[in-house]
C-alpha atoms as a PDB file:
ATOM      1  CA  UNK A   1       0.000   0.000   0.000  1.00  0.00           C
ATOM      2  CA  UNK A   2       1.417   3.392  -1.194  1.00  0.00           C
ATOM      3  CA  UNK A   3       0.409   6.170   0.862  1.00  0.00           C
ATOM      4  CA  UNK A   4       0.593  10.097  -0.167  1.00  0.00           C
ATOM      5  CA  UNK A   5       1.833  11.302   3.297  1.00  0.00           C
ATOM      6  CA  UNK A   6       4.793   8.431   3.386  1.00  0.00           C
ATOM      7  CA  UNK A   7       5.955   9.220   0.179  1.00  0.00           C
ATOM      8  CA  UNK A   8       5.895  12.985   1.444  1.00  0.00           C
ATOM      9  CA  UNK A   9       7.806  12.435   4.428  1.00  0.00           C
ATOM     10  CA  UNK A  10      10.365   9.869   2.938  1.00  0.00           C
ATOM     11  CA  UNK A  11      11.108  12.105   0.005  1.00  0.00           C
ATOM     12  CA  UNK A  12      14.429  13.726   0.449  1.00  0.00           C
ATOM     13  CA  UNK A  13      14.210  16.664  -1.718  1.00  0.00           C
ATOM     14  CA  UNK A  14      10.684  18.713  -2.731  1.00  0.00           C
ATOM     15  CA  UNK A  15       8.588  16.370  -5.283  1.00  0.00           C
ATOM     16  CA  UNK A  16       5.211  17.499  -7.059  1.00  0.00           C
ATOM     17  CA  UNK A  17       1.732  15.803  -7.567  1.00  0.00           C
ATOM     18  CA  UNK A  18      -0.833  16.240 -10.403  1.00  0.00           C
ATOM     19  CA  UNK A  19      -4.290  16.511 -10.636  1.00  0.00           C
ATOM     20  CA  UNK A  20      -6.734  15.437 -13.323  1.00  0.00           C
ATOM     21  CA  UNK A  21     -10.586  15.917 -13.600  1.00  0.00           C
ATOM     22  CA  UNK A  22     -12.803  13.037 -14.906  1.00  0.00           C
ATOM     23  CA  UNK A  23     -13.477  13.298 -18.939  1.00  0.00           C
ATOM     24  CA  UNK A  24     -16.965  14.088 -20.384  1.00  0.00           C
ATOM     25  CA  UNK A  25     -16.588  11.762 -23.106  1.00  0.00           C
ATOM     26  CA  UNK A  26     -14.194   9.702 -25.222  1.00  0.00           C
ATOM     27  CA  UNK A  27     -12.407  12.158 -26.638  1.00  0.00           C
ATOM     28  CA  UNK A  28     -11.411  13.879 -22.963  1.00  0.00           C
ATOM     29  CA  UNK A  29     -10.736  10.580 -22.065  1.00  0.00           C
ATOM     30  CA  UNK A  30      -8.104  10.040 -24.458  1.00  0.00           C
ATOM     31  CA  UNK A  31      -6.763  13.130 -23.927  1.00  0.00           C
ATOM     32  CA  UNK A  32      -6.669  12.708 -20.039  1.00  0.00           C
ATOM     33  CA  UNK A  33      -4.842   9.517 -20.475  1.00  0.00           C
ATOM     34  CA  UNK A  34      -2.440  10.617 -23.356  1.00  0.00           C
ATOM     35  CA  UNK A  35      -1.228  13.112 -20.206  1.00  0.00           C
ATOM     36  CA  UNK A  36      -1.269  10.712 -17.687  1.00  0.00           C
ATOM     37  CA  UNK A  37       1.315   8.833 -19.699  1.00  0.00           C
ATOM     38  CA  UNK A  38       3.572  11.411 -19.994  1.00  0.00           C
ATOM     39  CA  UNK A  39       3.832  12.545 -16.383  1.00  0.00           C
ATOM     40  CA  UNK A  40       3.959   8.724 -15.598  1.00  0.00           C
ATOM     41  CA  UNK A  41       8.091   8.191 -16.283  1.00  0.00           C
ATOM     42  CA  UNK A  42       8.571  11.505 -13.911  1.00  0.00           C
ATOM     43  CA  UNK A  43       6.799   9.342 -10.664  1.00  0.00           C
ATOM     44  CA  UNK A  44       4.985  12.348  -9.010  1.00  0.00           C
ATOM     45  CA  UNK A  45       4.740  12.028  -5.246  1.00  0.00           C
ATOM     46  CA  UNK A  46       1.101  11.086  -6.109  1.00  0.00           C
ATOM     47  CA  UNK A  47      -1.951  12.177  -8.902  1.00  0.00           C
ATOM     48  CA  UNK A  48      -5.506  12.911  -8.145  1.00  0.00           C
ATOM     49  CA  UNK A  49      -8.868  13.184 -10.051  1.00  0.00           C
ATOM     50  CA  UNK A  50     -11.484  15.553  -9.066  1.00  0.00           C
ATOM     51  CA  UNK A  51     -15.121  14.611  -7.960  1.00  0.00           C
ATOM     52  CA  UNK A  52     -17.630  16.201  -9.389  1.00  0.00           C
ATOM     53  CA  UNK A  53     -20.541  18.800  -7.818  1.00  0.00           C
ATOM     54  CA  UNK A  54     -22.863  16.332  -6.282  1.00  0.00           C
ATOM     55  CA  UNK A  55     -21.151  12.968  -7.292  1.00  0.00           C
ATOM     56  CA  UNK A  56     -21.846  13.727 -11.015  1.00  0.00           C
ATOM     57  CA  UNK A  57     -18.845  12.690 -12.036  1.00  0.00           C
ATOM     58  CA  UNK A  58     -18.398   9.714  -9.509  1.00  0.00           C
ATOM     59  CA  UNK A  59     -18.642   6.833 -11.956  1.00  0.00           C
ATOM     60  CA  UNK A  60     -15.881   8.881 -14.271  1.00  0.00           C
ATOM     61  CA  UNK A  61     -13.599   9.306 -10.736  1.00  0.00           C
ATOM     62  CA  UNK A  62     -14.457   5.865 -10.056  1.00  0.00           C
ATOM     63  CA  UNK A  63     -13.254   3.864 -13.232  1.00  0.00           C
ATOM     64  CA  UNK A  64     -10.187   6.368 -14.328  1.00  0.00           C
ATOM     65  CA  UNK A  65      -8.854   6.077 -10.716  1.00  0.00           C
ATOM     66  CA  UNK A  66      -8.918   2.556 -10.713  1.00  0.00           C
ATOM     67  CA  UNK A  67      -7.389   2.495 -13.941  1.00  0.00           C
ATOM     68  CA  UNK A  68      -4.401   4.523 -12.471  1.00  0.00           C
ATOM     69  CA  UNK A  69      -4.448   2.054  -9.437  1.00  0.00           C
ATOM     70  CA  UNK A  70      -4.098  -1.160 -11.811  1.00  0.00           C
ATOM     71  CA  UNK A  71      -2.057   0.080 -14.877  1.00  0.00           C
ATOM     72  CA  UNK A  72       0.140   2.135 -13.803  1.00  0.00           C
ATOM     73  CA  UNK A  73       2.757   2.734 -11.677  1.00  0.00           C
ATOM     74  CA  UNK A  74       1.557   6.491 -10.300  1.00  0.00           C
ATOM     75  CA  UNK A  75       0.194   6.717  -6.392  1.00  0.00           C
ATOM     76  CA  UNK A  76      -3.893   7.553  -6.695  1.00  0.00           C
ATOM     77  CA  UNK A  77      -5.709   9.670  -4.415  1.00  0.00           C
ATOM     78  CA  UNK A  78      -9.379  10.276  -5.290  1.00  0.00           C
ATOM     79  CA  UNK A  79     -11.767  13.239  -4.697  1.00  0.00           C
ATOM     80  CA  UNK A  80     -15.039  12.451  -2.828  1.00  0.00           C
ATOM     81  CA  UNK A  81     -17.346  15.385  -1.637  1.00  0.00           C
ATOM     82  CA  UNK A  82     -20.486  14.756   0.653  1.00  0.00           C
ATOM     83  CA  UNK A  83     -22.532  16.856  -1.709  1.00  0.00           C
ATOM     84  CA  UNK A  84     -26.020  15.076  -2.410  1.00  0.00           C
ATOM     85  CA  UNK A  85     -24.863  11.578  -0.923  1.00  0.00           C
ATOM     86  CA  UNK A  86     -26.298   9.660   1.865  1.00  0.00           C
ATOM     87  CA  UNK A  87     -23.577   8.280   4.532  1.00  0.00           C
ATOM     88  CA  UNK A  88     -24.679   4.691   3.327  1.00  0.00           C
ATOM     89  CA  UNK A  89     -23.503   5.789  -0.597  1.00  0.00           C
ATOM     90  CA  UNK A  90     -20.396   7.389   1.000  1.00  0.00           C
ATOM     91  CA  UNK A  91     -19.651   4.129   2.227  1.00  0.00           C
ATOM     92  CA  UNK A  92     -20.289   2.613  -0.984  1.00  0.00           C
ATOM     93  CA  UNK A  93     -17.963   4.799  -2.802  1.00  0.00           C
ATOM     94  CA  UNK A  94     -15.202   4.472  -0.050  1.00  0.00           C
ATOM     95  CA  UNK A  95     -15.397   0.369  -0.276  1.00  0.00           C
ATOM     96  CA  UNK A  96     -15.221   1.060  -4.190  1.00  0.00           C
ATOM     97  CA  UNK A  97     -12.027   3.099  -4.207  1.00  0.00           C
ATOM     98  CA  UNK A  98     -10.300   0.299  -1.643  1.00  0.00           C
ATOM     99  CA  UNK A  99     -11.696  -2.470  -3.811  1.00  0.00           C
ATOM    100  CA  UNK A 100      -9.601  -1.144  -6.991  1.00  0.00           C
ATOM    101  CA  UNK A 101      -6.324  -0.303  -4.688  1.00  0.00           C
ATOM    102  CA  UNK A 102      -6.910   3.396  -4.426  1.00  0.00           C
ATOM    103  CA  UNK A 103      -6.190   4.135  -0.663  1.00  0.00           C
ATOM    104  CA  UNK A 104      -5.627   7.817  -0.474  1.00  0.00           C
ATOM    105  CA  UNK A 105      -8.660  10.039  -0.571  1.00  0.00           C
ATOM    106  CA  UNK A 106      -9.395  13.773  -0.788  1.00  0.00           C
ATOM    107  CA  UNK A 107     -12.117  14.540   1.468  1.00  0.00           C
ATOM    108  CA  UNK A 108     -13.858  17.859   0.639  1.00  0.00           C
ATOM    109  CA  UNK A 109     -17.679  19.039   1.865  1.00  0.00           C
ATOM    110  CA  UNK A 110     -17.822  20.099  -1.676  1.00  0.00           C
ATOM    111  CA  UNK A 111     -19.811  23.097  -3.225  1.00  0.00           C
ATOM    112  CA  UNK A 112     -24.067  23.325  -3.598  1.00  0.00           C
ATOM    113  CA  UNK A 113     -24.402  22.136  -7.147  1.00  0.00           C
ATOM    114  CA  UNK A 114     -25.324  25.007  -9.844  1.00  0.00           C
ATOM    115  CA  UNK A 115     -24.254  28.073  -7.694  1.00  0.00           C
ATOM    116  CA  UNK A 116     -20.829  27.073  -5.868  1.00  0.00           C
ATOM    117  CA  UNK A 117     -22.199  29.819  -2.866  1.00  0.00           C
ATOM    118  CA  UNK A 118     -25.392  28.866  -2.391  1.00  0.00           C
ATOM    119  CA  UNK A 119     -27.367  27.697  -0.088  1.00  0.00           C
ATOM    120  CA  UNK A 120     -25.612  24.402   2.053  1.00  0.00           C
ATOM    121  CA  UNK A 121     -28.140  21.734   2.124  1.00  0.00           C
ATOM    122  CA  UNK A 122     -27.356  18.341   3.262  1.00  0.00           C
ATOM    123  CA  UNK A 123     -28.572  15.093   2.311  1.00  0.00           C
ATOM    124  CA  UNK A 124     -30.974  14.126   4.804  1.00  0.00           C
ATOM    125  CA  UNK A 125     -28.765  11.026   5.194  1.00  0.00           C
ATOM    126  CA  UNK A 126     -25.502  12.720   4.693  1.00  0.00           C
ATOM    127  CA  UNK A 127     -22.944  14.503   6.365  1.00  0.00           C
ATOM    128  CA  UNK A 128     -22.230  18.756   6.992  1.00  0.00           C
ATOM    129  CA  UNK A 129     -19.048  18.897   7.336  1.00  0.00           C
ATOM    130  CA  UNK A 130     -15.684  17.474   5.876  1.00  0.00           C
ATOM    131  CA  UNK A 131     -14.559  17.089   9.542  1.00  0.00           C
ATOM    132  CA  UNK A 132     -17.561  14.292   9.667  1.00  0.00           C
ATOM    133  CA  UNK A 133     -16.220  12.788   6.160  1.00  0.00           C
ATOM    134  CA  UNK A 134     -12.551  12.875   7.531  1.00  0.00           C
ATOM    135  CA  UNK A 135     -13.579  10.426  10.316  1.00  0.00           C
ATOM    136  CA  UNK A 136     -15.589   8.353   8.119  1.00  0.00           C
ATOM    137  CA  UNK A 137     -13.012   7.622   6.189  1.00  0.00           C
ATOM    138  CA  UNK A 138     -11.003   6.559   8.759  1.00  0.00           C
ATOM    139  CA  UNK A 139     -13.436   4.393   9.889  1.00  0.00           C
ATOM    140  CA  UNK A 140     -13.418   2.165   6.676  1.00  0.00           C
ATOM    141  CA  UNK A 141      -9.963   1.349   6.906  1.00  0.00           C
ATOM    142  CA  UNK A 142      -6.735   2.597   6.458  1.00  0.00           C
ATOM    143  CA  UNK A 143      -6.437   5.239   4.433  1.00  0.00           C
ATOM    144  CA  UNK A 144      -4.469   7.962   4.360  1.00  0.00           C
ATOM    145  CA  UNK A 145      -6.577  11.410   4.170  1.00  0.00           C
ATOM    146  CA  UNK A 146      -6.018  15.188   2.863  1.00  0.00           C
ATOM    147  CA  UNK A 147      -8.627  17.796   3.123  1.00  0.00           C
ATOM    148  CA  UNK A 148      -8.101  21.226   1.580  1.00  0.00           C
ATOM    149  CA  UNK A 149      -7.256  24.746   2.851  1.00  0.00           C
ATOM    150  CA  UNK A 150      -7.845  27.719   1.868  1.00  0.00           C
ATOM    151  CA  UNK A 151      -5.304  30.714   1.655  1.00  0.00           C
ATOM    152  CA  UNK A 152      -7.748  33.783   1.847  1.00  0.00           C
ATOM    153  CA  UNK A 153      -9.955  31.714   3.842  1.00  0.00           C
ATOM    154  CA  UNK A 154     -13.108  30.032   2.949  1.00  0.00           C
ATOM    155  CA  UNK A 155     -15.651  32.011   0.999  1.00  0.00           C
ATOM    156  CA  UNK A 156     -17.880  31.521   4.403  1.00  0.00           C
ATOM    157  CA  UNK A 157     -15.923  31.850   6.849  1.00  0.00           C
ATOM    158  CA  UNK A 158     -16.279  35.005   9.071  1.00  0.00           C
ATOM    159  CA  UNK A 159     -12.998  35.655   9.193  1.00  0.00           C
ATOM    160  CA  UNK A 160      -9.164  33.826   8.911  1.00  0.00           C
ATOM    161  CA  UNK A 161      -9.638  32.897  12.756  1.00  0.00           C
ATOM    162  CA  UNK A 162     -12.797  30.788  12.109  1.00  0.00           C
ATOM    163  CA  UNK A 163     -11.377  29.543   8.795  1.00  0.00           C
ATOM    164  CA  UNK A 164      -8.230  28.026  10.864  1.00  0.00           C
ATOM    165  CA  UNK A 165     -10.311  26.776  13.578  1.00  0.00           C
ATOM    166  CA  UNK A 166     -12.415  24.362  11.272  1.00  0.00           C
ATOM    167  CA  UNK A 167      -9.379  23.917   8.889  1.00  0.00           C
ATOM    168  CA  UNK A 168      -7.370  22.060  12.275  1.00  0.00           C
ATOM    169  CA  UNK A 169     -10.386  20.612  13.278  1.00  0.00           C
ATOM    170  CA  UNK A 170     -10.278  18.506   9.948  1.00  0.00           C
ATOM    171  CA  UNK A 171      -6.799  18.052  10.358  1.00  0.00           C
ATOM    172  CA  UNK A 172      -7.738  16.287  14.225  1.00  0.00           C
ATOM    173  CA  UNK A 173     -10.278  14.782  12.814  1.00  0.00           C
ATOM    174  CA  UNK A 174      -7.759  12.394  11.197  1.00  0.00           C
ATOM    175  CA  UNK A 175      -6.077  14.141   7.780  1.00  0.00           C
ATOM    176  CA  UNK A 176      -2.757  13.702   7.050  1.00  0.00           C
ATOM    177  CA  UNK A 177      -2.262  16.861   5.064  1.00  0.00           C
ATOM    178  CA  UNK A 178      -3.933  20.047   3.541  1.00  0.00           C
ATOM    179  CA  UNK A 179      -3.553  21.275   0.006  1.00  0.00           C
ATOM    180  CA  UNK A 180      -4.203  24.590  -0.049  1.00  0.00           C
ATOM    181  CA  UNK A 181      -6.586  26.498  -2.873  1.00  0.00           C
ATOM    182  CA  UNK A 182      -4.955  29.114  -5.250  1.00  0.00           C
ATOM    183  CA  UNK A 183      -3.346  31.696  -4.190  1.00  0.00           C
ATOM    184  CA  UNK A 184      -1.081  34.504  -5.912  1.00  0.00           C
ATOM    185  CA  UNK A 185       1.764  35.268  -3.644  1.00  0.00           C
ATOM    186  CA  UNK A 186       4.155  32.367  -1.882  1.00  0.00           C
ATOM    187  CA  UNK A 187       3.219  34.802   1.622  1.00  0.00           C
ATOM    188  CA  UNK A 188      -0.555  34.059   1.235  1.00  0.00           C
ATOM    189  CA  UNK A 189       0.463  29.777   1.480  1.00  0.00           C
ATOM    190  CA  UNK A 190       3.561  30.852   3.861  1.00  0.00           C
ATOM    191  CA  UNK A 191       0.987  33.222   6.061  1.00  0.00           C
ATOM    192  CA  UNK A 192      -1.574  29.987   6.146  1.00  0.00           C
ATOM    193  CA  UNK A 193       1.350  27.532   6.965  1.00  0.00           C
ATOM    194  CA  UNK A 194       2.033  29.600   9.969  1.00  0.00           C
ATOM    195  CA  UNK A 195      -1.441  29.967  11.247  1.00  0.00           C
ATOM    196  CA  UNK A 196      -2.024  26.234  11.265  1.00  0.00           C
ATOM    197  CA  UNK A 197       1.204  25.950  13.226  1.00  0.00           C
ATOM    198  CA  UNK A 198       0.482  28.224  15.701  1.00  0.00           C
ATOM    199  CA  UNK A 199      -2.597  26.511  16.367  1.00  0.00           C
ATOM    200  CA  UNK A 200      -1.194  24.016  16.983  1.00  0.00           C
ATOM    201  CA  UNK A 201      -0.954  21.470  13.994  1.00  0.00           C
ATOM    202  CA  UNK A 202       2.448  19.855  12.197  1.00  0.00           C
ATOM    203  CA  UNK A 203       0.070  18.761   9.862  1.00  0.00           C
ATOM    204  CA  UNK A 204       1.605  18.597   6.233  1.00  0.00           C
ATOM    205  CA  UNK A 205       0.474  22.069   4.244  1.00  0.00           C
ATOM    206  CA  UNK A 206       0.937  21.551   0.445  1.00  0.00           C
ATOM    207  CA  UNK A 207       0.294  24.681  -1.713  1.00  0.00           C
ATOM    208  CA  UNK A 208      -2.032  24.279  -5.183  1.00  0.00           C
ATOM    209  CA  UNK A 209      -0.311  25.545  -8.489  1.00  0.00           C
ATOM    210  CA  UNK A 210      -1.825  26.644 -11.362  1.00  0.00           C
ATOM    211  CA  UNK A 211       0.401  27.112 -14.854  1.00  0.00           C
ATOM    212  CA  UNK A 212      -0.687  30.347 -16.374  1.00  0.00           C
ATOM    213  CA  UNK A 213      -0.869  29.597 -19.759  1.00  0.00           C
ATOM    214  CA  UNK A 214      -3.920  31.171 -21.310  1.00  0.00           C
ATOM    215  CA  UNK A 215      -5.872  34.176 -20.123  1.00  0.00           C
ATOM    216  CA  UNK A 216      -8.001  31.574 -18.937  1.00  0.00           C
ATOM    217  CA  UNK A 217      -5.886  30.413 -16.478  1.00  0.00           C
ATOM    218  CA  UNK A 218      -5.132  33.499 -15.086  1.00  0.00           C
ATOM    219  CA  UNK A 219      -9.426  34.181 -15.163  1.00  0.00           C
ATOM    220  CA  UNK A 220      -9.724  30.602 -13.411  1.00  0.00           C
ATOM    221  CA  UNK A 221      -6.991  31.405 -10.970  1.00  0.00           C
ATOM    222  CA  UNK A 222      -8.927  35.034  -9.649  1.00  0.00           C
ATOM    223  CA  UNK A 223     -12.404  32.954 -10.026  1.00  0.00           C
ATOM    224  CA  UNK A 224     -10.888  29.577  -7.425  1.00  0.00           C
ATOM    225  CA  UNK A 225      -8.968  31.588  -5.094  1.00  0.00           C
ATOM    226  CA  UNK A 226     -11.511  34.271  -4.335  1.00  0.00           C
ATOM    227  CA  UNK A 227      -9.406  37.109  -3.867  1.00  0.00           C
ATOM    228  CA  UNK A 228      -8.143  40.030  -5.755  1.00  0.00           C
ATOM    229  CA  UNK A 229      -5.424  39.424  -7.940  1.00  0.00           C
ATOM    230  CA  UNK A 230      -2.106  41.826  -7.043  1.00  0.00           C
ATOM    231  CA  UNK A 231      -1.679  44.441  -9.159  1.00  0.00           C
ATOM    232  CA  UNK A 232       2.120  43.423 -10.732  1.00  0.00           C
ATOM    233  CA  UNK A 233       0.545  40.452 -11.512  1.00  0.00           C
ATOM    234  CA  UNK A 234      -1.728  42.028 -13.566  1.00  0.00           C
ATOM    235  CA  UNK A 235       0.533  44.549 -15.075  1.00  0.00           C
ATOM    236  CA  UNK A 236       2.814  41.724 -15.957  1.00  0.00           C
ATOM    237  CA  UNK A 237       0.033  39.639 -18.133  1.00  0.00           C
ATOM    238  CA  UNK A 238      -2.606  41.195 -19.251  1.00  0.00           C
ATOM    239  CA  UNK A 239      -0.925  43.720 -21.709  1.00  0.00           C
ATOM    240  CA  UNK A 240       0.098  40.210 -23.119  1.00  0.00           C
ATOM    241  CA  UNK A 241      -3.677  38.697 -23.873  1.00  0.00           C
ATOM    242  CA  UNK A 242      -4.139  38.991 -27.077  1.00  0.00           C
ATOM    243  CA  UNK A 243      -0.136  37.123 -27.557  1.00  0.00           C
ATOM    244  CA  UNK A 244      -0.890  33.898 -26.502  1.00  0.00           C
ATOM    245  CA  UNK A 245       2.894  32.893 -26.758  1.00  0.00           C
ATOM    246  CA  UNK A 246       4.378  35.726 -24.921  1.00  0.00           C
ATOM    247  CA  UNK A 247       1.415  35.327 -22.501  1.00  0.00           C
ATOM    248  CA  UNK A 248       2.130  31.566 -22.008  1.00  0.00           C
ATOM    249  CA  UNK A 249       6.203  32.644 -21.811  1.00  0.00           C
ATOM    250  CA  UNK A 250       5.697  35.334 -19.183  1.00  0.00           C
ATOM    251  CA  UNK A 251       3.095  33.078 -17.279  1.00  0.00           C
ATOM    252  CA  UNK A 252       5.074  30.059 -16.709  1.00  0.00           C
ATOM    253  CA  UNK A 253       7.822  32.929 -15.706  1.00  0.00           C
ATOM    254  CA  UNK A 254       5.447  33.894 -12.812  1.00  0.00           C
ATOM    255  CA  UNK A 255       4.777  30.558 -11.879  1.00  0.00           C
ATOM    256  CA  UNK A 256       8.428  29.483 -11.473  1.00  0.00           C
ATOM    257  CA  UNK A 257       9.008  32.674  -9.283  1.00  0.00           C
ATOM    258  CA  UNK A 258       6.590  31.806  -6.994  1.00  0.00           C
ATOM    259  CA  UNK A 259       7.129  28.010  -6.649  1.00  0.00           C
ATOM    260  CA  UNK A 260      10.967  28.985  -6.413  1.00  0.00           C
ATOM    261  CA  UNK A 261      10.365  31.114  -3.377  1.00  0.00           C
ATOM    262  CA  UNK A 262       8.519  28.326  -2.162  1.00  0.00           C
ATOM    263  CA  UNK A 263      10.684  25.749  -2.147  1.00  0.00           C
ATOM    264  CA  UNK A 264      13.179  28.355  -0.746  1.00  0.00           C
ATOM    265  CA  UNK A 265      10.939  28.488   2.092  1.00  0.00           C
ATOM    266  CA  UNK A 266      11.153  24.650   2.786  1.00  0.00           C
ATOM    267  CA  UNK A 267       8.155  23.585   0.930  1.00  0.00           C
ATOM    268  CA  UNK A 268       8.248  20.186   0.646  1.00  0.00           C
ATOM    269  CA  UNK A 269       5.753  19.361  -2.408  1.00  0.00           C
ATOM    270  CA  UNK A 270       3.897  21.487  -5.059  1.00  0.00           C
ATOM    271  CA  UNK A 271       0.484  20.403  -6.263  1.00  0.00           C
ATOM    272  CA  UNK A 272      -0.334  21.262  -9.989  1.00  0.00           C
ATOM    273  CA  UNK A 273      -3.666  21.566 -11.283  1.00  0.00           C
ATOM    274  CA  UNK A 274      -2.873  20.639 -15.102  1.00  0.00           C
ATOM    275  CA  UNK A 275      -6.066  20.808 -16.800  1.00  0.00           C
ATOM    276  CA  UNK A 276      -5.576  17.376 -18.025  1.00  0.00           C
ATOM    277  CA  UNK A 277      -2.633  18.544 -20.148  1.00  0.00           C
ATOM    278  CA  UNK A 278       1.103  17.670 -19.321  1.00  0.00           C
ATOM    279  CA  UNK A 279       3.000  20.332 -21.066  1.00  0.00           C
ATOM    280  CA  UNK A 280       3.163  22.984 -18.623  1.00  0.00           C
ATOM    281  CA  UNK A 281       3.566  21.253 -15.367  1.00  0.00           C
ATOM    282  CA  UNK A 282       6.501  18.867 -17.348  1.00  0.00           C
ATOM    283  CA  UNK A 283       8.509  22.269 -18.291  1.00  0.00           C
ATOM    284  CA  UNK A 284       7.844  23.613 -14.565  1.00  0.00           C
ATOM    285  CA  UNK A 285       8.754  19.822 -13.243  1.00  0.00           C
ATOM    286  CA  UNK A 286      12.267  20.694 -15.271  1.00  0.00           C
ATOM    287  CA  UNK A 287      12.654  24.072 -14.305  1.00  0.00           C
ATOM    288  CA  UNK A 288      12.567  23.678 -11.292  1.00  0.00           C
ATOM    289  CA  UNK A 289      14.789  20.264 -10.549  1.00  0.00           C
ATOM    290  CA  UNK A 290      11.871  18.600  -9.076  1.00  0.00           C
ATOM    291  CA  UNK A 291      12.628  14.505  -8.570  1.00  0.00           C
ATOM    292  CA  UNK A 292      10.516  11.611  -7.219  1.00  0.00           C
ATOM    293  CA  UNK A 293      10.651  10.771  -3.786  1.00  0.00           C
ATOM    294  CA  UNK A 294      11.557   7.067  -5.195  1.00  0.00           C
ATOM    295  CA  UNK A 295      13.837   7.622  -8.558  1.00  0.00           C
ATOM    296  CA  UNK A 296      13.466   3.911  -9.434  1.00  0.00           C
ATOM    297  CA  UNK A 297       9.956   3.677  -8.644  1.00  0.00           C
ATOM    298  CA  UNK A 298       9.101   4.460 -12.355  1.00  0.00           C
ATOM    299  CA  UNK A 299      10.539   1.447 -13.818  1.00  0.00           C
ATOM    300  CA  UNK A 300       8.607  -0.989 -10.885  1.00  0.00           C
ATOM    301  CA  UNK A 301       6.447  -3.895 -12.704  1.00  0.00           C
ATOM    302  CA  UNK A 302       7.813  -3.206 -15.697  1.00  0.00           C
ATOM    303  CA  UNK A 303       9.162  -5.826 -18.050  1.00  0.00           C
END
């Protein structure tokens, strides 16, 4: 059994980890697995696929992760929100992912489905809170857990004291680690880092990275973190928009910088959100000297 958090803590130098969402249809799938292939021979730390709002895509988490778990030689960790889902289909789900090998999960409340800030209702058979989920997990056996965090706090939080409150509580509940939402500046991960510490966790804080290649990543980036975007950052890319080269060039410069800074800071793993493409995160991967936490691991089952 590979777990996320040993391969973390027995890697002797920073690593990275990928994430993936589920395909619509057989053309993303091909796609999503012509990238998987080509991160494959660099062994991230580990690779995750999303969950969709309100388990609709759990059937496309379901089958690619197990796919992962049984064809290739990359460490899964799956998605699973409590959005729309009983605690007897949670359970169903959870013996589903152990049944195909995958035993790292991401446990997330997850978002309303249709508008991601309305109104929190839970499944009359469900769970509230990701805290709940955390320890339901562990309950089923023994996996190893992250949860995520959230740099400018979550969107409904009062305030960054309440957000670290429940974001520890998670982390007691039985997590291993956090990966932390987007974020602009390596100070807004740094400033969360040292929160959680000074409340009194050692839990493992991992910061989410998102290659700005496109004026669309840059728009998703603003839209997922929920805060204002700096203004250098700005000044920096958008006079580039309508260039997508010497946007891509300059964004992948910004990206570097702040994963560089970092590292320097002791950061032991960077998380990229690819999109389902390789290209970016394989340049970044090179850029920045990243290695697996198990060099040979690659080649394991191979003949």
């Amino acid at each position: 059994m590979r777990r996320v958090v040993d391969r973390l803590n027995s890697a002797g130098c920073p690593t990275f980890s990928v994430e993936f969402f589920p395909p619509r249809d057989e053309q993303d799938e091909a796609i999503l697995w012509r990238s998987i292939r080509e991160l494959e021979p660099l062994d991230p730390a580990y690779m995750s696929i999303t969950y969709g709002a309100g388990g609709s895509s759990r059937e496309g988490t379901i089958r690619n992760i197990a796919r992962v778990a049984t064809d290739t030689t990359l460490v899964p960790m799956a998605h699973l929100t409590a959005v729309n889902h009983s605690v007897s289909q949670l359970r169903n789900v959870i013996g589903h992912f152990a049944a195909v090998g995958v035993h790292n999960i991401l446990a997330l409340r997850g978002d309303p489905p249709g508008d991601v800030m309305g109104e929190w209702v839970a499944h009359p058979e469900g769970l509230n809170y990701a805290e709940e989920l955390v320890r339901l997990i562990r309950e089923l056996g023994d996996f190893c857990v992250g949860v995520s965090a959230f740099p400018y706090g979550h969107p409904r939080s009062a305030d960054l004291e309440t957000d670290t409150h429940y974001l520890v509580r998670k982390l007691r509940a039985g997590a291993d680690f956090a990966i932390a939402q987007l974020f602009f500046e390596a100070e807004d991960f740094l400033r969360l880092r040292d929160r959680v510490s000074a409340a009194g966790s050692d839990a493992l804080m991992l910061p989410g990275i998102m290659p700005l290649t496109t004026p669309r990543t840059l728009h998703k980036t603003i839209e997922l973190s929920g805060a204002t975007p700096p203004r250098w950052l700005l000044e920096r890319l958008e006079p580039l928009s309508d260039d997508p080269k010497a946007f891509r060039a300059e964004g992948l410069n910004v990206i570097t910088e702040l994963c560089e800074r970092l590292l320097a800071e002791g950061v032991p793993e960077l998380h990229f959100y690819t999109f389902n493409r390789s290209k970016a995160t394989r340049e970044l991967v090179d850029r920045l000297g990243l290695r697996s936490p198990e060099p040979q691991l690659a080649l394991a089952g191979r003949p």
